[in-house]
N, C-alpha and C. Protein backbone atom coordinates (compact mmCIF):
# COMPACT_ATOMS: atom_id res chain seq x y z
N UNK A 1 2.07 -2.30 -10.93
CA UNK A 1 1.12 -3.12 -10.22
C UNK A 1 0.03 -2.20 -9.69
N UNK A 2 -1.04 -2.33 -10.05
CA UNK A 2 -2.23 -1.77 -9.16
C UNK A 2 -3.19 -2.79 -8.58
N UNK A 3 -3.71 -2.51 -7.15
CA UNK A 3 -4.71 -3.06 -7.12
C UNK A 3 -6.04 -2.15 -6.49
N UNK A 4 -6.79 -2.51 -6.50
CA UNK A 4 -8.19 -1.30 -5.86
C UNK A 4 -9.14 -2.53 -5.01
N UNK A 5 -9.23 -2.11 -3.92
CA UNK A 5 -10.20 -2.78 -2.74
C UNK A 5 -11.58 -2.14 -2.27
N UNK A 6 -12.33 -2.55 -2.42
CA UNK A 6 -13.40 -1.89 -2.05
C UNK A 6 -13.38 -1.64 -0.51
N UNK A 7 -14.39 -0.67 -0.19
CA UNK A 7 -14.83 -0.43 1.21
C UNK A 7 -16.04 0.31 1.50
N UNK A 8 -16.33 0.02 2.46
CA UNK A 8 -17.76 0.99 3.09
C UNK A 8 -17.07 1.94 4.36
N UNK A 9 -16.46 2.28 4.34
CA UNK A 9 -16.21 2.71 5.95
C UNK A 9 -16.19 4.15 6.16
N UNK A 10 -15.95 4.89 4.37
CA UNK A 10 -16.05 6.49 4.12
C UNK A 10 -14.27 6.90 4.33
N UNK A 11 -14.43 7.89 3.84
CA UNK A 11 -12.80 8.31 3.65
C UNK A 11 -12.05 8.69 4.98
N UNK A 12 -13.10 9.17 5.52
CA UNK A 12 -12.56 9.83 7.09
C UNK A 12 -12.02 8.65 7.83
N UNK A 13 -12.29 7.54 7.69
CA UNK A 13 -11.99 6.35 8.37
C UNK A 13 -10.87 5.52 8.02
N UNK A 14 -10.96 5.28 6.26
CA UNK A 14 -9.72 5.00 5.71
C UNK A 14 -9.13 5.50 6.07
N UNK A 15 -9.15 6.79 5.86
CA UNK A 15 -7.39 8.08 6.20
C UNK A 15 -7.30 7.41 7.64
N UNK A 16 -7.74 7.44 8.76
CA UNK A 16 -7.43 7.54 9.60
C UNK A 16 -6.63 5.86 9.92
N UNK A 17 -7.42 4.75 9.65
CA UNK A 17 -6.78 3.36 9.62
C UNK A 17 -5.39 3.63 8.72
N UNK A 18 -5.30 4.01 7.45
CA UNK A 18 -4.25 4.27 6.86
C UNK A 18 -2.80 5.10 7.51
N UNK A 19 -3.21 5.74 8.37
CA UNK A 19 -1.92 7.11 8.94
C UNK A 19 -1.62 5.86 10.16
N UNK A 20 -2.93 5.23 10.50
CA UNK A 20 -2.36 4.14 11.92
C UNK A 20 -1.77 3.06 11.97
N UNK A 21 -1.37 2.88 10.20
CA UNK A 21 -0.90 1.36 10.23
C UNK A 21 -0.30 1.39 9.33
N UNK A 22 0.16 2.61 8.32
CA UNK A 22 1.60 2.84 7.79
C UNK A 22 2.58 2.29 7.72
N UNK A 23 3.00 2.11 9.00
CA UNK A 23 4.69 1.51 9.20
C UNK A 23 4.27 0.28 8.69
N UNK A 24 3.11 -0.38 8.67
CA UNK A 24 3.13 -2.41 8.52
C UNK A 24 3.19 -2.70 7.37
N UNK A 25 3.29 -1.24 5.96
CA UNK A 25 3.45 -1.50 4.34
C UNK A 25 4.85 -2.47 4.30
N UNK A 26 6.49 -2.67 5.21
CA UNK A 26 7.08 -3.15 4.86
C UNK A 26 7.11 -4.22 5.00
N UNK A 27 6.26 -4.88 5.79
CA UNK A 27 5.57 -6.18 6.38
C UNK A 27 5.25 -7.12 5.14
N UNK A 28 5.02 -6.18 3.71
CA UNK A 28 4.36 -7.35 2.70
C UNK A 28 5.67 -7.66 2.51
N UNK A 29 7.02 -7.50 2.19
CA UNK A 29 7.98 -7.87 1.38
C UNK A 29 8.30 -9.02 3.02
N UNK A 30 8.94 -9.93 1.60
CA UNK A 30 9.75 -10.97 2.87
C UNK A 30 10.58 -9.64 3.82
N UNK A 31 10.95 -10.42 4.91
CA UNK A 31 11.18 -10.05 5.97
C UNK A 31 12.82 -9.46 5.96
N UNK A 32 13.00 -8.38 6.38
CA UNK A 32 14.34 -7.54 6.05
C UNK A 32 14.55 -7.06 4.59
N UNK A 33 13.45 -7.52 3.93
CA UNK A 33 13.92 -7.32 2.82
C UNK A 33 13.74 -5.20 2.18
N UNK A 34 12.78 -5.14 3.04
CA UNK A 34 12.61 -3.33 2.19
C UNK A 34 12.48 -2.10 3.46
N UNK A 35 12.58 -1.33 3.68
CA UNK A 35 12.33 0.04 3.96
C UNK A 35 11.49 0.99 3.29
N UNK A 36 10.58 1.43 4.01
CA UNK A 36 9.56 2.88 3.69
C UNK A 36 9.20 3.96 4.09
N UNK A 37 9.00 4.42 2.89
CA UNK A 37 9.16 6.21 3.51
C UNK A 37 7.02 6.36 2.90
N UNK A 38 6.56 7.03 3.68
CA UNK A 38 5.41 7.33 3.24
C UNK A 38 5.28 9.11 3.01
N UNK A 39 4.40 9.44 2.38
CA UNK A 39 4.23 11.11 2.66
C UNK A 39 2.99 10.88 1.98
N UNK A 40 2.32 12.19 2.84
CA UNK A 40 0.84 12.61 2.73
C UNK A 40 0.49 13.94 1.93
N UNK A 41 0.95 14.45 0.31
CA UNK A 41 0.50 15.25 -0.27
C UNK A 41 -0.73 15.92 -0.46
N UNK A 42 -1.65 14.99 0.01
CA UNK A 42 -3.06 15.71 0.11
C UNK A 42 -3.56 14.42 1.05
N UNK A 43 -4.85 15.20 1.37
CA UNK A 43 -5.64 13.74 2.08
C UNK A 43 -5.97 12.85 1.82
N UNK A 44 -6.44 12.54 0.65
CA UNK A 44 -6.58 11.44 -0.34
C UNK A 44 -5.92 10.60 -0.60
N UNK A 45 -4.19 11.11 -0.56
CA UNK A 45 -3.47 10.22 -1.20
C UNK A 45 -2.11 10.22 -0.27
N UNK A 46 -1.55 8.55 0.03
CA UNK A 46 -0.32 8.93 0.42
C UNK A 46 0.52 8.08 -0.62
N UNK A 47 1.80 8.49 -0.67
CA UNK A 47 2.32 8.32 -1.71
C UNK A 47 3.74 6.99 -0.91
N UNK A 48 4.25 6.39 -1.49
CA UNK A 48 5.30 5.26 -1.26
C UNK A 48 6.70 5.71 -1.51
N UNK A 49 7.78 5.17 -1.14
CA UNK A 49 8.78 5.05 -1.17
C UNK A 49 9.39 3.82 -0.65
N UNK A 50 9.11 2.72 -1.41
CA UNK A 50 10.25 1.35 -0.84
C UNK A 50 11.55 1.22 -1.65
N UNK A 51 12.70 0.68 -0.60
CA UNK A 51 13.64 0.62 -1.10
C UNK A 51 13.58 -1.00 -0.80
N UNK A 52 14.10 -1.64 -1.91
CA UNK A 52 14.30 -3.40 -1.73
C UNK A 52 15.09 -3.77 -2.06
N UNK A 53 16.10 -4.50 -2.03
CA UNK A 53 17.02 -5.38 -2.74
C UNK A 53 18.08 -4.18 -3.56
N UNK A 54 17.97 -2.68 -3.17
CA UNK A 54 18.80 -2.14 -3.31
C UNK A 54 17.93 -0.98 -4.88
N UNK A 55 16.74 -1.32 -4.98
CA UNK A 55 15.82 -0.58 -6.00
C UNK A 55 14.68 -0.08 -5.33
N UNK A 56 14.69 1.00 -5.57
CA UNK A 56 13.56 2.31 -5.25
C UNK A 56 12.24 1.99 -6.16
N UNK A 57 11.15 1.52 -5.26
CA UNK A 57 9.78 1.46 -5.61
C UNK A 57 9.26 2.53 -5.56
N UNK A 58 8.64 3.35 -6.37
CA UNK A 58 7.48 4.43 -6.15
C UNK A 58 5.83 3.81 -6.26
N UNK A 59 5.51 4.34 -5.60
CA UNK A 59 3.51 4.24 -5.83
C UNK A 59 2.84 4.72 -4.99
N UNK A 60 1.95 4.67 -4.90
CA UNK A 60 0.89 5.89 -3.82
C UNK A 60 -0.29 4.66 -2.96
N UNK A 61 -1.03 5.15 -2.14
CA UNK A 61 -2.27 4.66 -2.40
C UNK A 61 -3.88 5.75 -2.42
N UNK A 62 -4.24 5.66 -3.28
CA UNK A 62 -5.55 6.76 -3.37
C UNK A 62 -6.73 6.40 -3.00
N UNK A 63 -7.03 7.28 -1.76
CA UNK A 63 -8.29 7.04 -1.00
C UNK A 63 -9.92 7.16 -2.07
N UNK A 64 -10.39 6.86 -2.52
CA UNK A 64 -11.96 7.36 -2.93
C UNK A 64 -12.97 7.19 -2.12
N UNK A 65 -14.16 7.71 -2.28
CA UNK A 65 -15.72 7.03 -2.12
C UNK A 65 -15.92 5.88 -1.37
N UNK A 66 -15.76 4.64 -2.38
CA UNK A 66 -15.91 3.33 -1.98
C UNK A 66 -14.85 2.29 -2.70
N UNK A 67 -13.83 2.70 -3.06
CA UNK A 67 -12.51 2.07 -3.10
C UNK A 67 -11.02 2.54 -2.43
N UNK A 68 -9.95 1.65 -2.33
CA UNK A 68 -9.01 2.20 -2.42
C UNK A 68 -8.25 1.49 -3.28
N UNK A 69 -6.79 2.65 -3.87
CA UNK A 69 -6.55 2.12 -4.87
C UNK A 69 -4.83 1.96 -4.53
N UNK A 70 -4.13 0.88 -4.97
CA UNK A 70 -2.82 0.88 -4.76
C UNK A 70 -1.91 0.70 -5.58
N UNK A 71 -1.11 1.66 -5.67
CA UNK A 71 -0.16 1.16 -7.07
C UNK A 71 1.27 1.51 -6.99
N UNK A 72 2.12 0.42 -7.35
CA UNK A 72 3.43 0.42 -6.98
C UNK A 72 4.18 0.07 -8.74
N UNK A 73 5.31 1.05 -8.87
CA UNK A 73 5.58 1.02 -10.42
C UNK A 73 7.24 0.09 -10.07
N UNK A 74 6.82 -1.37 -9.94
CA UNK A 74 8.20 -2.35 -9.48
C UNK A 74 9.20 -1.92 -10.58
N UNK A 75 9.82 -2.16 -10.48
CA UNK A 75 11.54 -2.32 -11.49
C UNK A 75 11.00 -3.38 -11.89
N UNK A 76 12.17 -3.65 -13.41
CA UNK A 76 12.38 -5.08 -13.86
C UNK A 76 12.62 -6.14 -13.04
N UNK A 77 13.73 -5.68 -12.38
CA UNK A 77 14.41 -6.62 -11.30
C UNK A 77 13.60 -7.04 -9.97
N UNK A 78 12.71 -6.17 -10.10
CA UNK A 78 11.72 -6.94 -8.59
C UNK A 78 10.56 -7.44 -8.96
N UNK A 79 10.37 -7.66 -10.85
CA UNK A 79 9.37 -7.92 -11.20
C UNK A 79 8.94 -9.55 -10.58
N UNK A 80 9.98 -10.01 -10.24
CA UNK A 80 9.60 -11.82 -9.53
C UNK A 80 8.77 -11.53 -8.23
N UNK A 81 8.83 -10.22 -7.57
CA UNK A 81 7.69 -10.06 -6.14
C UNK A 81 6.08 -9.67 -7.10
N UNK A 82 5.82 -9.35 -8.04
CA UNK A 82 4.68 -9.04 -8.23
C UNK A 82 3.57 -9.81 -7.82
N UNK A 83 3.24 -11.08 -7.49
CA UNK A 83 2.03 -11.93 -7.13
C UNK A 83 2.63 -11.63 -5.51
N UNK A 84 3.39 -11.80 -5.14
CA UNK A 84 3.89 -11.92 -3.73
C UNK A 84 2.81 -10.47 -3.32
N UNK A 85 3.73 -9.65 -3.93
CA UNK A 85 2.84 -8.37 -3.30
C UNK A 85 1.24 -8.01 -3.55
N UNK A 86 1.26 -8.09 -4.77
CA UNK A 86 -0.06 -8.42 -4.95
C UNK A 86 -0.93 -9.17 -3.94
N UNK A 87 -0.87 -10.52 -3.63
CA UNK A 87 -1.48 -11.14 -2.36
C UNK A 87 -1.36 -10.46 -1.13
N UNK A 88 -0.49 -9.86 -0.80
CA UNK A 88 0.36 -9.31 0.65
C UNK A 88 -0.95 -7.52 0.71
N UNK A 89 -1.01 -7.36 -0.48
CA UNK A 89 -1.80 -6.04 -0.25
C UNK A 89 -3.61 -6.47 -0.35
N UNK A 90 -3.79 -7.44 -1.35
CA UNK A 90 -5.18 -7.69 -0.97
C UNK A 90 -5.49 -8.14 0.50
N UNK A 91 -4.07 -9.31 1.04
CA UNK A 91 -4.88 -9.90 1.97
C UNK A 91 -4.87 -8.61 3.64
N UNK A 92 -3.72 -7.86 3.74
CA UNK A 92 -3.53 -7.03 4.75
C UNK A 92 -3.91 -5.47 4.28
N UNK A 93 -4.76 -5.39 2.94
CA UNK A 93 -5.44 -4.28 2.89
C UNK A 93 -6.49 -4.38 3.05
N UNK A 94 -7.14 -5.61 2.84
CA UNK A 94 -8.50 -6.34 2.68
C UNK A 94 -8.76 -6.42 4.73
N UNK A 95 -7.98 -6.75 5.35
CA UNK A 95 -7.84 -6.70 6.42
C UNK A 95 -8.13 -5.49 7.30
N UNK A 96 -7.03 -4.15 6.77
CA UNK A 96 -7.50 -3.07 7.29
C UNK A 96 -8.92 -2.34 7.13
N UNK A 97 -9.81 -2.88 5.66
CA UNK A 97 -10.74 -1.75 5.44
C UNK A 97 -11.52 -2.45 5.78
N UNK A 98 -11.82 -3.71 6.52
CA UNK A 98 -12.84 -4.52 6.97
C UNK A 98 -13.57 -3.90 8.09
N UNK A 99 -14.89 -3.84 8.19
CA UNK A 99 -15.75 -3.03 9.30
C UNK A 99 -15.33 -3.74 10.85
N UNK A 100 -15.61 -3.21 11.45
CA UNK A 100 -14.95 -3.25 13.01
C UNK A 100 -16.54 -3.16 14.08
């Protein structure tokens, strides 16, 4: 699954909304349903770790210019959340990179 959101706000700002609102990535899956681990390999990019229904999600999200980009590589078995999440990251990513 990828998705990419635009923004104006510059990277310094993403990173910084992004490190402040981290913990709310488990917020897209129904409720109890996942755990996350985040890590910050470079500034640009932090990378995912959800565990759901007992399967390990990997994906990152990569800061640019004037997008960000999100991508989560689901299992077979969690392939039935793909629109779920999909909506859950436009509408509460679309949320975070909105000007203030």
């Amino acid at each position: 699954m990828r998705v990419s959101l635009p923004h104006t706000l510059g990277r310094e700002e993403v990173r910084r909304r992004m490190h402040e609102h981290a913990h709310e990535i488990g917020s897209y899956f129904p409720p109890g349903m996942a755990t996350v681990e985040t890590e910050w390999p470079h500034e640009d990019r932090m990378d995912l770790y959800i565990t759901a229904a007992g399967q390990l999600i990997e994906g990152g999200i990569e800061v640019g210019d004037d997008t960000v980009t999100i991508e989560m590589d689901l299992p077979a078995m969690l392939g039935f959340l793909r629109g779920t999440l999909e909506r859950a990251v436009r509408k509460h990513g679309g949320r975070l990179l909105e000007k203030k």
